[in-house]
C-alpha atoms as a PDB file:
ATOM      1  CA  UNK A   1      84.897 104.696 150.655  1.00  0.00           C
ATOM      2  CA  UNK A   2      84.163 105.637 146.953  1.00  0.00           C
ATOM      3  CA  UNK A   3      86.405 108.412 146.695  1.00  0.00           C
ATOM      4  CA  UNK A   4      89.270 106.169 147.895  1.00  0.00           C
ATOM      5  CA  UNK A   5      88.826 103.874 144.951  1.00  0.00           C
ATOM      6  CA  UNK A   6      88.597 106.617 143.209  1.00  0.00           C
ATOM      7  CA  UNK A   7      91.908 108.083 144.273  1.00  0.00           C
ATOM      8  CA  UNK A   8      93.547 105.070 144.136  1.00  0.00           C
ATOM      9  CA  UNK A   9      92.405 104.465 140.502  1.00  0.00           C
ATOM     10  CA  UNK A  10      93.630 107.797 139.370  1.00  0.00           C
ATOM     11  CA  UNK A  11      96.782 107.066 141.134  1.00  0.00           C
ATOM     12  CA  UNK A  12      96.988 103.588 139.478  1.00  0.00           C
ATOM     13  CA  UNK A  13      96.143 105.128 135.673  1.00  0.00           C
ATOM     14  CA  UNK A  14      98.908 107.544 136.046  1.00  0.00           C
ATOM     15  CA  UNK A  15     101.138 105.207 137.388  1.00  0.00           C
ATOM     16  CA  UNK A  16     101.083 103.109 134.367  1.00  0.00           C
ATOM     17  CA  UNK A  17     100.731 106.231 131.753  1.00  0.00           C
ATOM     18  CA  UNK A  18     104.002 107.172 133.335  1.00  0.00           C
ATOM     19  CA  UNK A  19     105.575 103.907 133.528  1.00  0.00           C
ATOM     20  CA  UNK A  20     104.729 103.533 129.541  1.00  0.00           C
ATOM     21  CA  UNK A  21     105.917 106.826 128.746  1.00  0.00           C
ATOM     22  CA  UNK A  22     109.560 105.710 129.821  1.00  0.00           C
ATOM     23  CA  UNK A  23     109.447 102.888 128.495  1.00  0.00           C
ATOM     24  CA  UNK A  24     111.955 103.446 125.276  1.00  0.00           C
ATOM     25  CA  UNK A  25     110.592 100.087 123.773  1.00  0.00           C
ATOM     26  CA  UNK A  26     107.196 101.015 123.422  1.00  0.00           C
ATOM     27  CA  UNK A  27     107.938 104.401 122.353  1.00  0.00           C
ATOM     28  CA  UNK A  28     110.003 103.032 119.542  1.00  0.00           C
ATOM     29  CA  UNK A  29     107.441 100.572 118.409  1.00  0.00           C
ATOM     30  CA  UNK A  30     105.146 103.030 118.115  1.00  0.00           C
ATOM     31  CA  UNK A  31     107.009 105.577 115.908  1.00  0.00           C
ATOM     32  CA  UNK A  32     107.482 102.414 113.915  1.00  0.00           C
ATOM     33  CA  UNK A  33     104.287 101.898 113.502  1.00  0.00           C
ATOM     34  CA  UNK A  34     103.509 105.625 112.824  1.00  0.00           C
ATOM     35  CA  UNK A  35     106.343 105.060 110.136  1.00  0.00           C
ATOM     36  CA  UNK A  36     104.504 101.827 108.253  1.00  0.00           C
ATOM     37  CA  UNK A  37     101.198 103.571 108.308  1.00  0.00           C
ATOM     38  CA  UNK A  38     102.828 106.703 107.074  1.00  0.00           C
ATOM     39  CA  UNK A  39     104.423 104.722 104.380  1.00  0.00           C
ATOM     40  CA  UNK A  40     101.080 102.927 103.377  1.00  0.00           C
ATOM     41  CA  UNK A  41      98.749 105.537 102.907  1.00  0.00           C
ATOM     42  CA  UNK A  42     101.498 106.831 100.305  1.00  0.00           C
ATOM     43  CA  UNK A  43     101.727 103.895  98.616  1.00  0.00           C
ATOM     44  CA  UNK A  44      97.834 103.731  98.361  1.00  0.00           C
ATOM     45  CA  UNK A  45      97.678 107.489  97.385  1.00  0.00           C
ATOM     46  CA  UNK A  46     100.493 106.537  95.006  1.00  0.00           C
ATOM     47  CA  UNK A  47      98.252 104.477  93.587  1.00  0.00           C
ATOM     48  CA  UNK A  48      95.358 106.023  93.705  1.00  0.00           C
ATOM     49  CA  UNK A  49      96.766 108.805  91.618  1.00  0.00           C
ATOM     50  CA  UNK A  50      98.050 106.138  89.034  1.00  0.00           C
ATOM     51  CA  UNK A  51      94.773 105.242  88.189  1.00  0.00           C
ATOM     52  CA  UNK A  52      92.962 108.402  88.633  1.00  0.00           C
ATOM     53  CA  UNK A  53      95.310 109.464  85.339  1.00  0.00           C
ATOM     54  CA  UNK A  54      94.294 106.495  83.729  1.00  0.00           C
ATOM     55  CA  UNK A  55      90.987 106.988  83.801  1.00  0.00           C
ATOM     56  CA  UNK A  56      91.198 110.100  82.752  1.00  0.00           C
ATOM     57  CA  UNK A  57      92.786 109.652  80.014  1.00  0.00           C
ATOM     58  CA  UNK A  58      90.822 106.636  78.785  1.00  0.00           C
ATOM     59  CA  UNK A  59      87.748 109.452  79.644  1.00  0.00           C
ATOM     60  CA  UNK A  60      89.369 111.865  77.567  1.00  0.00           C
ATOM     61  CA  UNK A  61      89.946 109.636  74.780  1.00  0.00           C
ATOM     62  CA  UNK A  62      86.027 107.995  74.839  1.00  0.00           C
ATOM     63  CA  UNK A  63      84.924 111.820  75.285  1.00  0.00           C
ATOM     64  CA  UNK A  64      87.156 112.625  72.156  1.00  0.00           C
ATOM     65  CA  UNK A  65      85.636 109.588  69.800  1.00  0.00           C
ATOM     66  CA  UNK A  66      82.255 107.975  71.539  1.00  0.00           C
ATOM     67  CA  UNK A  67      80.237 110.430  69.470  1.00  0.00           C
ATOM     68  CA  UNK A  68      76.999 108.272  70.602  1.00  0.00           C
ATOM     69  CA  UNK A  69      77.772 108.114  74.441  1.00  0.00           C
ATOM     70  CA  UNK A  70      77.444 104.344  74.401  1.00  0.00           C
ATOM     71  CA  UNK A  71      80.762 103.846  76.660  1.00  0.00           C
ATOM     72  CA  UNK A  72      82.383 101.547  73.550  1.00  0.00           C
ATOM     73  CA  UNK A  73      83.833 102.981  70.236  1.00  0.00           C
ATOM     74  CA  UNK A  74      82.637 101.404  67.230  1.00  0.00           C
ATOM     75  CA  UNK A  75      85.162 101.414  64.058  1.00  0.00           C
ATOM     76  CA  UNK A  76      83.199 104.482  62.556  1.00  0.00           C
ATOM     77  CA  UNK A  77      84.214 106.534  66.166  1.00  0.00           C
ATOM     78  CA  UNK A  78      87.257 105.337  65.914  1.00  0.00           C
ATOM     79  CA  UNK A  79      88.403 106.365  62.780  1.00  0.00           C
ATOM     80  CA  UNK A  80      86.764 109.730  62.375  1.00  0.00           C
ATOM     81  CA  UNK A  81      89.167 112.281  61.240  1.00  0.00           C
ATOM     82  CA  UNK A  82      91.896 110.108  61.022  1.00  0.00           C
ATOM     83  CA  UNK A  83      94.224 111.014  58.203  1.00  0.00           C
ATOM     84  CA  UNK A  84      95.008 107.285  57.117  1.00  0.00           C
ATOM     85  CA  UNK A  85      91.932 104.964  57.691  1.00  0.00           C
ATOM     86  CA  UNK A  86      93.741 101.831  56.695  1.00  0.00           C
ATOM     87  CA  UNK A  87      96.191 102.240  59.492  1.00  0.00           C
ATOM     88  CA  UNK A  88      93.341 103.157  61.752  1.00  0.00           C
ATOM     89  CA  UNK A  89      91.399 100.609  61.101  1.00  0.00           C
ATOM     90  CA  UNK A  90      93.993  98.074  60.882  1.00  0.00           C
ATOM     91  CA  UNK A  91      94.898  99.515  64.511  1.00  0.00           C
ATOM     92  CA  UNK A  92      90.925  98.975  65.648  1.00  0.00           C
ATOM     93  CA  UNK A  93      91.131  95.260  64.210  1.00  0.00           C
ATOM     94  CA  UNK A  94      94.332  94.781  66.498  1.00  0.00           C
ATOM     95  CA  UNK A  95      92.841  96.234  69.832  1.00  0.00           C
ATOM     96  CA  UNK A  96      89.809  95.162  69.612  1.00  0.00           C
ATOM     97  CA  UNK A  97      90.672  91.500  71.273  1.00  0.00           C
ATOM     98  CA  UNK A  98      87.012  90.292  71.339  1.00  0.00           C
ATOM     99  CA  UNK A  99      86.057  90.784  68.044  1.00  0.00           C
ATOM    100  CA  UNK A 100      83.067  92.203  68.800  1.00  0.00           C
ATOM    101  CA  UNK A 101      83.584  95.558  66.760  1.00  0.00           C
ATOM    102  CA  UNK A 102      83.621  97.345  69.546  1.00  0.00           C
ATOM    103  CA  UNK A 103      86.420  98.389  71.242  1.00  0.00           C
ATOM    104  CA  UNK A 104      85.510  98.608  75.006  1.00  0.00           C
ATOM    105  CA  UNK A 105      86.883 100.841  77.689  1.00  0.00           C
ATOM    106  CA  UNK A 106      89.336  97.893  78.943  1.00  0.00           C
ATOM    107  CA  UNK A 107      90.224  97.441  75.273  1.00  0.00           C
ATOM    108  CA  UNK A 108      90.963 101.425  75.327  1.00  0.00           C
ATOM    109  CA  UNK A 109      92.994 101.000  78.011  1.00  0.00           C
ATOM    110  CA  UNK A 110      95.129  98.202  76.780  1.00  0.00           C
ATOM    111  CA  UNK A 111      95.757 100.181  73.450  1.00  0.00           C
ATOM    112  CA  UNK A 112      96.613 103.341  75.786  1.00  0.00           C
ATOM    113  CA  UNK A 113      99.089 101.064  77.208  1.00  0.00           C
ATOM    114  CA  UNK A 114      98.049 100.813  81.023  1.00  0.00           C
END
């Protein structure tokens, strides 16, 4: 008696894998499916790679001027080397929105333009 639920279970399972494997509909659904989740892990990696260069450049420039590794650039950092310090520091005053004198990594990446 068990193997002829068995058998008939088998038979039943391929039956239906069949019967879905004609079916044009559901084939067609699913390579639209395939095609949406195709299309959003691109967009994510899309962005993921937008702001994996965004960060690095904001890294590069805090590696460049945060002589004292305290993840903020204080006007001193910031113009270091510069050739005119009167622009540069005029520039500092104008990013650095919360007037803390400190120019954070957000305010880093709003003068980098991102």
């Amino acid at each position: 008696m068990k193997y002829v639920t068995y058998l008939f279970s088998i038979i039943f399972v391929i039956t239906t894998l069949q019967v879905e494997a004609k079916n044009p509909r559901n084939n067609k659904q699913k390579q639209q499916q395939q095609k949406a989740l195709a299309a959003e892990k691109k967009k994510e990696a899309a962005e993921r790679a937008k702001k994996d260069k965004i960060n690095l450049s904001i890294d590069e420039v805090m590696k460049n001027c945060d002589k004292n590794n305290d993840r903020s650039l204080t006007l001193e950092e910031f113009t270091h080397g510069s050739g005119d310090r009167k622009s540069a520091q005029e520039k500092f005053s104008k990013w650095n929105k919360n007037h803390d004198r400190y120019l954070s990594r957000t305010e880093v990446q709003s003068m980098l333009g991102f």
